[in-house]
PDB file of N, CA and C in Angstrom:
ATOM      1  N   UNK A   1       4.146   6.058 -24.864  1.00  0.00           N
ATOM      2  CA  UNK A   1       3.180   6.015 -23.783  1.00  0.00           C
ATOM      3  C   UNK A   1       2.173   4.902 -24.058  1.00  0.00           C
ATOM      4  N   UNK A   2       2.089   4.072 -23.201  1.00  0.00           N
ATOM      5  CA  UNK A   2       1.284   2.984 -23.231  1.00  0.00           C
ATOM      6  C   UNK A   2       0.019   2.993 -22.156  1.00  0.00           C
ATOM      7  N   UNK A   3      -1.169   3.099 -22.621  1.00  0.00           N
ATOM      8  CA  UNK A   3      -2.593   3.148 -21.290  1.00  0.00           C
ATOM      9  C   UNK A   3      -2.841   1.644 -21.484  1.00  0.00           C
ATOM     10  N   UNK A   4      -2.910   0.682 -20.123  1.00  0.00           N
ATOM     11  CA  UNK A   4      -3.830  -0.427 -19.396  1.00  0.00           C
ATOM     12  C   UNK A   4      -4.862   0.447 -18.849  1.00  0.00           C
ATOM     13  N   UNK A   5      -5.621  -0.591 -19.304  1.00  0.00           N
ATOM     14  CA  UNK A   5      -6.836  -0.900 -19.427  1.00  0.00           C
ATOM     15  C   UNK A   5      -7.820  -1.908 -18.211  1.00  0.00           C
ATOM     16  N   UNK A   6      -7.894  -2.060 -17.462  1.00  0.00           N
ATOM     17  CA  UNK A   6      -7.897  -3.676 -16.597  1.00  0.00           C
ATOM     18  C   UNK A   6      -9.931  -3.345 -16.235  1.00  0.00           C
ATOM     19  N   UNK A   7     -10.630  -4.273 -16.818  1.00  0.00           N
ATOM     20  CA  UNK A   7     -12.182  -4.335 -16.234  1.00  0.00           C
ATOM     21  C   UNK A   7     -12.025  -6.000 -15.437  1.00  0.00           C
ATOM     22  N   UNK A   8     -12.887  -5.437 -14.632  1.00  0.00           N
ATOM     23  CA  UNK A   8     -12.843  -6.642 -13.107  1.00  0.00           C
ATOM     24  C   UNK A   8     -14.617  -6.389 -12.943  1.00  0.00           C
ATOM     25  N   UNK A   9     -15.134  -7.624 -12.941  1.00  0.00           N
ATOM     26  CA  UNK A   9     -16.960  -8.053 -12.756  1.00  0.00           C
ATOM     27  C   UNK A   9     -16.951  -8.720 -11.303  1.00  0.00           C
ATOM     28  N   UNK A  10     -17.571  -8.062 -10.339  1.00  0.00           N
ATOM     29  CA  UNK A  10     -17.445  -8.839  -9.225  1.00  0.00           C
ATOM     30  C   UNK A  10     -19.069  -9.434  -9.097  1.00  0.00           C
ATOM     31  N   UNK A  11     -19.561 -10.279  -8.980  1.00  0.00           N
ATOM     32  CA  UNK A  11     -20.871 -10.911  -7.854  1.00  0.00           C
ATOM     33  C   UNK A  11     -20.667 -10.803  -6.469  1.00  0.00           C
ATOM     34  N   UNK A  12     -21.379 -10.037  -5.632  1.00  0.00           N
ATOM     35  CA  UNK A  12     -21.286  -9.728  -4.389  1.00  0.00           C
ATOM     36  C   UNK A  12     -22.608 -10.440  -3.796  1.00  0.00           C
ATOM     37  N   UNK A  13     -22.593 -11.449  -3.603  1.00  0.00           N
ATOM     38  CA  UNK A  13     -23.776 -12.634  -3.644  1.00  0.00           C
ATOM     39  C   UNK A  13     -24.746 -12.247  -1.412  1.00  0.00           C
ATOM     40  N   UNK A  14     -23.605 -11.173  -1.121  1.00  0.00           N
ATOM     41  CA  UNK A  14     -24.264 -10.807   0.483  1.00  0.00           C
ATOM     42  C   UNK A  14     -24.851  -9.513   0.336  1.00  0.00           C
ATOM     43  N   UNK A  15     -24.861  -8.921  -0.660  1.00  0.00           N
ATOM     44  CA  UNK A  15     -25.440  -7.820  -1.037  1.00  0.00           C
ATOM     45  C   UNK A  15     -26.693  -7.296  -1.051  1.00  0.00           C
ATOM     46  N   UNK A  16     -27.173  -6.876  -0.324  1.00  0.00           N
ATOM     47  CA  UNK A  16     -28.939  -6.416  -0.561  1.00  0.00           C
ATOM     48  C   UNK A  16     -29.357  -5.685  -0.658  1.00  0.00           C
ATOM     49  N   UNK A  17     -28.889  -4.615  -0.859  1.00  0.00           N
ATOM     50  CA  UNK A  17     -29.033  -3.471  -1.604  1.00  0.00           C
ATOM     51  C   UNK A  17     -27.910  -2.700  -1.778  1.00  0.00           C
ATOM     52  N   UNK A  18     -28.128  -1.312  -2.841  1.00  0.00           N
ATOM     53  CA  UNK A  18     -26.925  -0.821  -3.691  1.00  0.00           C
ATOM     54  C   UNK A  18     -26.505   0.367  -2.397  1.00  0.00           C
ATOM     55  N   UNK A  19     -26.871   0.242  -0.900  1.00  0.00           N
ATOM     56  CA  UNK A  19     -25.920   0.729  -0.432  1.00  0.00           C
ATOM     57  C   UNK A  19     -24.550  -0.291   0.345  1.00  0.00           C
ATOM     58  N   UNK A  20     -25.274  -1.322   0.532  1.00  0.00           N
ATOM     59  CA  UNK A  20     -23.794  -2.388   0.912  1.00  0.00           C
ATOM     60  C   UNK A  20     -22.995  -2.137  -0.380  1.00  0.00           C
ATOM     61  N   UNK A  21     -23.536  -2.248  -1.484  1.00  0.00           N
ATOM     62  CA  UNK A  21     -22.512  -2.592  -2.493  1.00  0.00           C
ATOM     63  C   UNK A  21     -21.786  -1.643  -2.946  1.00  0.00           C
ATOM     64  N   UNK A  22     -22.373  -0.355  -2.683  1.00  0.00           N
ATOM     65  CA  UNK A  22     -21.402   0.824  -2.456  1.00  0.00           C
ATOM     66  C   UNK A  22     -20.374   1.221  -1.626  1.00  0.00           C
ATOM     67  N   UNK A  23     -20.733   0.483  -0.555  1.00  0.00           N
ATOM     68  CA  UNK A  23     -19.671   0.236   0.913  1.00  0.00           C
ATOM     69  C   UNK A  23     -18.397  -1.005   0.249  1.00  0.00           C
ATOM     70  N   UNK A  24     -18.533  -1.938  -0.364  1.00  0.00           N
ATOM     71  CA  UNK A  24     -18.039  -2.350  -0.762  1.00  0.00           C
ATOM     72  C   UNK A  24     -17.182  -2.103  -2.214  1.00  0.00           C
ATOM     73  N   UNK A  25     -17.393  -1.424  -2.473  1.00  0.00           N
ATOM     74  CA  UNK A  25     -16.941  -0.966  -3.771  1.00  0.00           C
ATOM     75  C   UNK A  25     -15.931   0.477  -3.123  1.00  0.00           C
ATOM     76  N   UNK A  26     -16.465   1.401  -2.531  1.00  0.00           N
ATOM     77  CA  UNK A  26     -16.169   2.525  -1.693  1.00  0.00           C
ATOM     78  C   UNK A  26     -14.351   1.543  -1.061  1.00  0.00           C
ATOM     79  N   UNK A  27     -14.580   0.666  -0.167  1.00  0.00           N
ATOM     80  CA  UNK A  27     -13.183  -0.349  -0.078  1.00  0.00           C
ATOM     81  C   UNK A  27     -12.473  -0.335  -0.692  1.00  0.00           C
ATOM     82  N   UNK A  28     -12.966  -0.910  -1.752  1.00  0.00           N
ATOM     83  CA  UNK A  28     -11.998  -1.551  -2.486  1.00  0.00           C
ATOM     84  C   UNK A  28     -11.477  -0.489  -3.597  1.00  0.00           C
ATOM     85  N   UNK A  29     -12.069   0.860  -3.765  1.00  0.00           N
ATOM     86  CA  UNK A  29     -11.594   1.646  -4.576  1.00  0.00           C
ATOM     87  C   UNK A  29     -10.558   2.262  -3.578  1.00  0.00           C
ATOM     88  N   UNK A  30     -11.145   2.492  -2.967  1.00  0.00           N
ATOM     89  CA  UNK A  30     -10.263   3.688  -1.592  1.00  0.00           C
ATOM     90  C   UNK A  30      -8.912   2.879  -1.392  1.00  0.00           C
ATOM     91  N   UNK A  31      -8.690   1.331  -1.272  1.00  0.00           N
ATOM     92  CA  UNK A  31      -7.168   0.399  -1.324  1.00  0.00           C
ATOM     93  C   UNK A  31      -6.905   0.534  -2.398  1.00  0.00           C
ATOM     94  N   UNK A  32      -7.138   0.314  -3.471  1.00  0.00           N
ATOM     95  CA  UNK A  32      -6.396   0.252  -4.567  1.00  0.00           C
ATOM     96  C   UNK A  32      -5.655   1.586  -5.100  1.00  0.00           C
ATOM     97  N   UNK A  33      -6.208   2.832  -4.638  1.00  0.00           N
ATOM     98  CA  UNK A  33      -5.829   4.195  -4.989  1.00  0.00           C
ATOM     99  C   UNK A  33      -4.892   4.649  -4.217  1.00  0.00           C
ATOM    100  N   UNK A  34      -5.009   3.942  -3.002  1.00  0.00           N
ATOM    101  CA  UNK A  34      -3.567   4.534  -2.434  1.00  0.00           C
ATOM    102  C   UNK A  34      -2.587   3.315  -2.712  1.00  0.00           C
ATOM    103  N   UNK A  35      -2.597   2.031  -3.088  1.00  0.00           N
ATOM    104  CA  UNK A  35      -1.659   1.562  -3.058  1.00  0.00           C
ATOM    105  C   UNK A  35      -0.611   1.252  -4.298  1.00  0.00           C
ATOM    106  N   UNK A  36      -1.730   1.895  -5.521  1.00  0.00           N
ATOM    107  CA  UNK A  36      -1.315   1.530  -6.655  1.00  0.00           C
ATOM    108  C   UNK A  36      -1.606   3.212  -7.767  1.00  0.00           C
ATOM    109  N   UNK A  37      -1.080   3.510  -8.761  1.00  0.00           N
ATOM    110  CA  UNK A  37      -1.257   4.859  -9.244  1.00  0.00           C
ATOM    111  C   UNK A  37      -2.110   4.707 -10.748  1.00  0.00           C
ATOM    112  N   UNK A  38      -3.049   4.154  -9.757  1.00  0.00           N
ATOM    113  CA  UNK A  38      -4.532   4.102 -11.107  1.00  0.00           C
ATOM    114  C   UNK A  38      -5.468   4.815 -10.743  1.00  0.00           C
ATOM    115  N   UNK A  39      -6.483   4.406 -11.803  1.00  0.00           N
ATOM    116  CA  UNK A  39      -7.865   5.194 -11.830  1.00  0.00           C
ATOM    117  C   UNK A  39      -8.639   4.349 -11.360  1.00  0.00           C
ATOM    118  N   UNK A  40      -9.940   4.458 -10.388  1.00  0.00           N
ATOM    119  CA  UNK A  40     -11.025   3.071 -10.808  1.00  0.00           C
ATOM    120  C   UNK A  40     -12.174   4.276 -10.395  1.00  0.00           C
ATOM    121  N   UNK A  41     -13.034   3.205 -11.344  1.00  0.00           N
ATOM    122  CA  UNK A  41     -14.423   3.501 -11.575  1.00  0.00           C
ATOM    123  C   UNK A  41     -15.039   2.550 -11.403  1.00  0.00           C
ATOM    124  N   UNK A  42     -16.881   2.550 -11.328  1.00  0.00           N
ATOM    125  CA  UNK A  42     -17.694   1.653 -11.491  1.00  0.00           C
ATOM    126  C   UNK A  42     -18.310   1.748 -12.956  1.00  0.00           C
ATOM    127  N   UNK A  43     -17.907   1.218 -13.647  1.00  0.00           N
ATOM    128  CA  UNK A  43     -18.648   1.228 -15.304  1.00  0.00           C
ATOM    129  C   UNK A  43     -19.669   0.731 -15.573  1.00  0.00           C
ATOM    130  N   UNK A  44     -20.294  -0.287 -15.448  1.00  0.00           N
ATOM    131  CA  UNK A  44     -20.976  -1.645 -15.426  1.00  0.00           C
ATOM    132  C   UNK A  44     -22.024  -1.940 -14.219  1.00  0.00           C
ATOM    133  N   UNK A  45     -23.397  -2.323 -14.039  1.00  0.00           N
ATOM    134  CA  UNK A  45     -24.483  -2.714 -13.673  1.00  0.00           C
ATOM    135  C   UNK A  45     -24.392  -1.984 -11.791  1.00  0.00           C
ATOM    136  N   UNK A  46     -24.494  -0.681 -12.580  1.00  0.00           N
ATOM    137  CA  UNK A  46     -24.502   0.710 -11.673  1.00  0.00           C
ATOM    138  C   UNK A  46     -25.593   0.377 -10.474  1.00  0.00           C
ATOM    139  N   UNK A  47     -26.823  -0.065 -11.040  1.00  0.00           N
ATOM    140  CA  UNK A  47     -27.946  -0.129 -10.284  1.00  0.00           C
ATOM    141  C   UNK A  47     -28.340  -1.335  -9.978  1.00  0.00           C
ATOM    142  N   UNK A  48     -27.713  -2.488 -10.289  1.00  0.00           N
ATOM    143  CA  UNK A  48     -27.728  -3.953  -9.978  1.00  0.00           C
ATOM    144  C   UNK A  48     -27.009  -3.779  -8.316  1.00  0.00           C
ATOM    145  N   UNK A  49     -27.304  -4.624  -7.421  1.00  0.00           N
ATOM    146  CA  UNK A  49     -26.748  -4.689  -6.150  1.00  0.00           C
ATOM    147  C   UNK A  49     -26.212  -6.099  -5.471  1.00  0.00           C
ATOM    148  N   UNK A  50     -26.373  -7.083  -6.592  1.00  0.00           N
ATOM    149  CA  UNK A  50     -25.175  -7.763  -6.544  1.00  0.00           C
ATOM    150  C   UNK A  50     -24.197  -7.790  -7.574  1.00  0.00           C
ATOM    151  N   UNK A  51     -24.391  -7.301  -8.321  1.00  0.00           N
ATOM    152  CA  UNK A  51     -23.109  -7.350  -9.686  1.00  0.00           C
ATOM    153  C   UNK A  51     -22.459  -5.812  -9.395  1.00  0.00           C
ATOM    154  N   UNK A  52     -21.135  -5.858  -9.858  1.00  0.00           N
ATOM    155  CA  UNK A  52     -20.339  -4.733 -10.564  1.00  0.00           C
ATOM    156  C   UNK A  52     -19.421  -4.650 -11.198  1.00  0.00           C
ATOM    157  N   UNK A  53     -19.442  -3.676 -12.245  1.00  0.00           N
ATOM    158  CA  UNK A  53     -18.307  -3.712 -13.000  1.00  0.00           C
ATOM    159  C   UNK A  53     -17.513  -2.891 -13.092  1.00  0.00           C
ATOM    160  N   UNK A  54     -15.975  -2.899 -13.422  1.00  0.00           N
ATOM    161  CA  UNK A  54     -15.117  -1.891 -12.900  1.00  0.00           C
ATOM    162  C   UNK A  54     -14.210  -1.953 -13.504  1.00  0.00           C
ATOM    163  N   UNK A  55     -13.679  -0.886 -13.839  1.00  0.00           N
ATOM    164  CA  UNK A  55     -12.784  -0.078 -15.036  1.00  0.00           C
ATOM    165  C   UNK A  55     -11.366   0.673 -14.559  1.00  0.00           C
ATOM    166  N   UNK A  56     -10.050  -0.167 -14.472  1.00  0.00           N
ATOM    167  CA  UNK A  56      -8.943   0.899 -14.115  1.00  0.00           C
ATOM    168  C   UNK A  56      -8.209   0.860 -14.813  1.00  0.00           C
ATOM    169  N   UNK A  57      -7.897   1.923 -14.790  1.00  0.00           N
ATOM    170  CA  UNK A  57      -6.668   2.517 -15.854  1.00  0.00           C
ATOM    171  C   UNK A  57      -5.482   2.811 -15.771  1.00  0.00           C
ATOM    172  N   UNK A  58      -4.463   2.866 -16.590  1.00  0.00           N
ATOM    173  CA  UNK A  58      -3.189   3.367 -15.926  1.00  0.00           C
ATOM    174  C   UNK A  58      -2.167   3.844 -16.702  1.00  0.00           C
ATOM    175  N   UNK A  59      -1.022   4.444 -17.035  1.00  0.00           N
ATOM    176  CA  UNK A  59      -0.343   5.075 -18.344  1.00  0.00           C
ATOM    177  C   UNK A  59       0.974   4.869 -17.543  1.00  0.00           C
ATOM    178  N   UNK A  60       1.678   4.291 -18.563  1.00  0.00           N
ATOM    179  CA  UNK A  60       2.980   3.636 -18.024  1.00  0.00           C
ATOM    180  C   UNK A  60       3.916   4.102 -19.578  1.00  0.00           C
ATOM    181  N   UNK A  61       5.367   4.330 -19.683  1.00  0.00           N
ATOM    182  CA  UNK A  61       6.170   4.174 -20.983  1.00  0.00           C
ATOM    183  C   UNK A  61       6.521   2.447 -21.337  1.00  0.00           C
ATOM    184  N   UNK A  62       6.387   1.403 -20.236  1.00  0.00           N
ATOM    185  CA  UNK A  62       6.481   0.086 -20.268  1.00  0.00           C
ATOM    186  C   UNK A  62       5.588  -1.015 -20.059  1.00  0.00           C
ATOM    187  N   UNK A  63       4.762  -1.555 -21.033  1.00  0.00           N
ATOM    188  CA  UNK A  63       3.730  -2.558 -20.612  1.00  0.00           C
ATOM    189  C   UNK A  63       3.739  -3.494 -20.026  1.00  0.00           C
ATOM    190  N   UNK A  64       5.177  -3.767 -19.349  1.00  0.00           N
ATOM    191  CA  UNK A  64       5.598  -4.552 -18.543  1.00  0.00           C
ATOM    192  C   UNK A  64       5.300  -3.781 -16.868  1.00  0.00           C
ATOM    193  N   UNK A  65       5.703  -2.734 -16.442  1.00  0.00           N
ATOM    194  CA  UNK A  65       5.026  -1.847 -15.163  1.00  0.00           C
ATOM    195  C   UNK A  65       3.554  -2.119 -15.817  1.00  0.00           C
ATOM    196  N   UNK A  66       2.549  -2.120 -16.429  1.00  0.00           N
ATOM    197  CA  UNK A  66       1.242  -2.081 -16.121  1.00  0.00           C
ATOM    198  C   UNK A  66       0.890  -3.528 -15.760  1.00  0.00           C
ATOM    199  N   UNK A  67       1.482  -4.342 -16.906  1.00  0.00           N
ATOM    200  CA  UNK A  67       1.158  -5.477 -16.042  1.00  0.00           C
ATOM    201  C   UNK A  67       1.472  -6.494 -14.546  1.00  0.00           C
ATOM    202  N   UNK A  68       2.301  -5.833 -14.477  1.00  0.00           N
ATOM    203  CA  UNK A  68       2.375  -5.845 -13.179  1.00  0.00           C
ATOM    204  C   UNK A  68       1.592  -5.725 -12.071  1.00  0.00           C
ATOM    205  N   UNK A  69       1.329  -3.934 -12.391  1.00  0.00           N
ATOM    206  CA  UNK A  69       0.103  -3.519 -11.418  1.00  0.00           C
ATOM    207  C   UNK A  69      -0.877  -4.518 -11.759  1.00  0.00           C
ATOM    208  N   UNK A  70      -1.516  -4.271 -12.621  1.00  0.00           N
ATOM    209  CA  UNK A  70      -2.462  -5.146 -12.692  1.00  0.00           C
ATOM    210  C   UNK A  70      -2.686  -6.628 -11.831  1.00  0.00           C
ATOM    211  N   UNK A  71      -1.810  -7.416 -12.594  1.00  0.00           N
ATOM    212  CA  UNK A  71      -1.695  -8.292 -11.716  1.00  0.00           C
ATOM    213  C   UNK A  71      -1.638  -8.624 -10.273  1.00  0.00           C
ATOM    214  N   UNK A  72      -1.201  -7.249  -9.599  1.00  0.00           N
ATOM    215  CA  UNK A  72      -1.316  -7.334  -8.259  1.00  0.00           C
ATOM    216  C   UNK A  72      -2.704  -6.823  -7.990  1.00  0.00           C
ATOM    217  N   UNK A  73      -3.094  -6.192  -8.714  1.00  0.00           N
ATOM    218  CA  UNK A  73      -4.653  -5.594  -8.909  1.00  0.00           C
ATOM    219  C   UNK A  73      -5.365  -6.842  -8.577  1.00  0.00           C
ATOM    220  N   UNK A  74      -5.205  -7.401  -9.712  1.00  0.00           N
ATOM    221  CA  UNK A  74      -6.195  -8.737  -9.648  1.00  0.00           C
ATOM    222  C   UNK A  74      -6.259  -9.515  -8.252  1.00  0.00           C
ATOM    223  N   UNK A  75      -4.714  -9.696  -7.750  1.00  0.00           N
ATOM    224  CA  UNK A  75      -4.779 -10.589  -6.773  1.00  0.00           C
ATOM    225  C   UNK A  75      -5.627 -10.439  -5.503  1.00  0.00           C
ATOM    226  N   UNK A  76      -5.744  -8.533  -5.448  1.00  0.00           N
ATOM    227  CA  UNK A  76      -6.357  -7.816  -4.588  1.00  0.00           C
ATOM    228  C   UNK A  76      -7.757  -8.044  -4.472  1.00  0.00           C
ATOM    229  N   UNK A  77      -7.841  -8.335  -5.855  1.00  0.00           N
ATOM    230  CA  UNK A  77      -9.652  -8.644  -5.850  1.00  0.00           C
ATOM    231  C   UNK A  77      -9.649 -10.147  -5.932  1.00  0.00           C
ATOM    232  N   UNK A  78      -8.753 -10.747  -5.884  1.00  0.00           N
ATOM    233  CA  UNK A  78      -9.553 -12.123  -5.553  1.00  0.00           C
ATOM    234  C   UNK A  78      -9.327 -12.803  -3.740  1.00  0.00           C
ATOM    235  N   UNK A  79      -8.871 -11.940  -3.228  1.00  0.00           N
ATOM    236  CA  UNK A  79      -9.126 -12.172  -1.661  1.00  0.00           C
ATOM    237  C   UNK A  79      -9.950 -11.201  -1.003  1.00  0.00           C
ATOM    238  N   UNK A  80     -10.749 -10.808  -1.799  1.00  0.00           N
ATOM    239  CA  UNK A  80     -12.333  -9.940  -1.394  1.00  0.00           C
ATOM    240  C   UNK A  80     -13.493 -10.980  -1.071  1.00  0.00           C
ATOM    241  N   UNK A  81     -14.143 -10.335  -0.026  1.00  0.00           N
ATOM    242  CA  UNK A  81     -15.089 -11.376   0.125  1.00  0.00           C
ATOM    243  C   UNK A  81     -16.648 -11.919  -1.383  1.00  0.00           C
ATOM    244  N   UNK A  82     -16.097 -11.054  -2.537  1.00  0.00           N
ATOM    245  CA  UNK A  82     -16.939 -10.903  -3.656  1.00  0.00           C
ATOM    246  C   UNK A  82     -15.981 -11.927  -4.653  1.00  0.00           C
ATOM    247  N   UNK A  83     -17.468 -12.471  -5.035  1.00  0.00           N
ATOM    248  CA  UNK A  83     -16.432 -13.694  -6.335  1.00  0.00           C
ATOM    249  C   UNK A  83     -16.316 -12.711  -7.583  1.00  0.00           C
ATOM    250  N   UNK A  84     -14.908 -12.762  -8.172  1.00  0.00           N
ATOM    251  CA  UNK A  84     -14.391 -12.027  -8.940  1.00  0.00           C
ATOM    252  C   UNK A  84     -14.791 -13.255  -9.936  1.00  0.00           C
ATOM    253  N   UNK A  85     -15.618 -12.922 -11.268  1.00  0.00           N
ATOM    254  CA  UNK A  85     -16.196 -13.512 -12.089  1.00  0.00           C
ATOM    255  C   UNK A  85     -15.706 -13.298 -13.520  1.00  0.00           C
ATOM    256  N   UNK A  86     -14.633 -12.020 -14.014  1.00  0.00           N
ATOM    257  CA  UNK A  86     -14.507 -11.901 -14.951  1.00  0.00           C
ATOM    258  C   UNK A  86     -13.218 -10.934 -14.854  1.00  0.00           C
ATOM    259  N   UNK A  87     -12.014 -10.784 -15.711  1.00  0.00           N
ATOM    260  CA  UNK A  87     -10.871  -9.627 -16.127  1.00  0.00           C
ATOM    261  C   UNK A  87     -10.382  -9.857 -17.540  1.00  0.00           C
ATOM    262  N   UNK A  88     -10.126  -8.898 -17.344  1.00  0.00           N
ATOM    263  CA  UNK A  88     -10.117  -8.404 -18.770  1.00  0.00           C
ATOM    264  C   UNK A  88      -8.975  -7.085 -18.997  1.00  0.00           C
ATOM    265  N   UNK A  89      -8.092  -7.752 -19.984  1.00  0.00           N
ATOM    266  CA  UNK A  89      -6.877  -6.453 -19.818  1.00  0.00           C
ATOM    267  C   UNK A  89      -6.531  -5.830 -21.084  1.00  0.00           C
ATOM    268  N   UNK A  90      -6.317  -4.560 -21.504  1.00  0.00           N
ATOM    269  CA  UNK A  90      -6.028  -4.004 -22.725  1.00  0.00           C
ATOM    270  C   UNK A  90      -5.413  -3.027 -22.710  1.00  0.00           C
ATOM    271  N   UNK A  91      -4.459  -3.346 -24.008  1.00  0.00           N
ATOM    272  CA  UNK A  91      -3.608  -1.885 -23.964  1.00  0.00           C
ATOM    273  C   UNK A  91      -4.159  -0.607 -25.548  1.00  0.00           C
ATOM    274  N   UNK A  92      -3.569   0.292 -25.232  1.00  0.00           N
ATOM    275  CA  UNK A  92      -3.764   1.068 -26.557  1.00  0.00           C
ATOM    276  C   UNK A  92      -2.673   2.166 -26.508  1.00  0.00           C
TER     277      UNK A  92
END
């Protein structure tokens, strides 16, 4: 059993307060959960309202299926209207 790991930092630079950025985050969690069989969270600069950081997870027997997801993960967040600023992937 292999767990990915995937953290994604977005700047949401139209953001003006932490309820847009909850609307936005609320999105993009709500697509990724039905389209893919991960976890996401907000981990990272909770109370900041243009930054966020975000934590998904996933348990695969092949680290080849996680990276995958992932990768389509990523692609998902980089045609968001938020500049994706940082990823970061790990297994254990």
């Amino acid at each position: 059993m292999i767990i990915g790991y995937l953290y994604l930092e977005f700047y949401i630079p139209w953001s003006h307060s932490l309820k847009e950025k909850r609307k936005f985050l609320n999105s993009f969690k709500s697509r990724i959960l039905h389209r893919y069989n991960v976890a996401v969270a907000e981990v990272d600069f909770q109370e900041l309202w243009q930054r966020s950081g975000v934590g998904i997870v996933t348990i695969s027997s092949h680290r080849e299926s996680i990276e995958d997801t992932f990768e389509r993960v990523i692609k998902e967040a980089e045609r968001l209207d938020a500049e994706l600023i940082k990823e970061e992937i790990e297994f254990f």
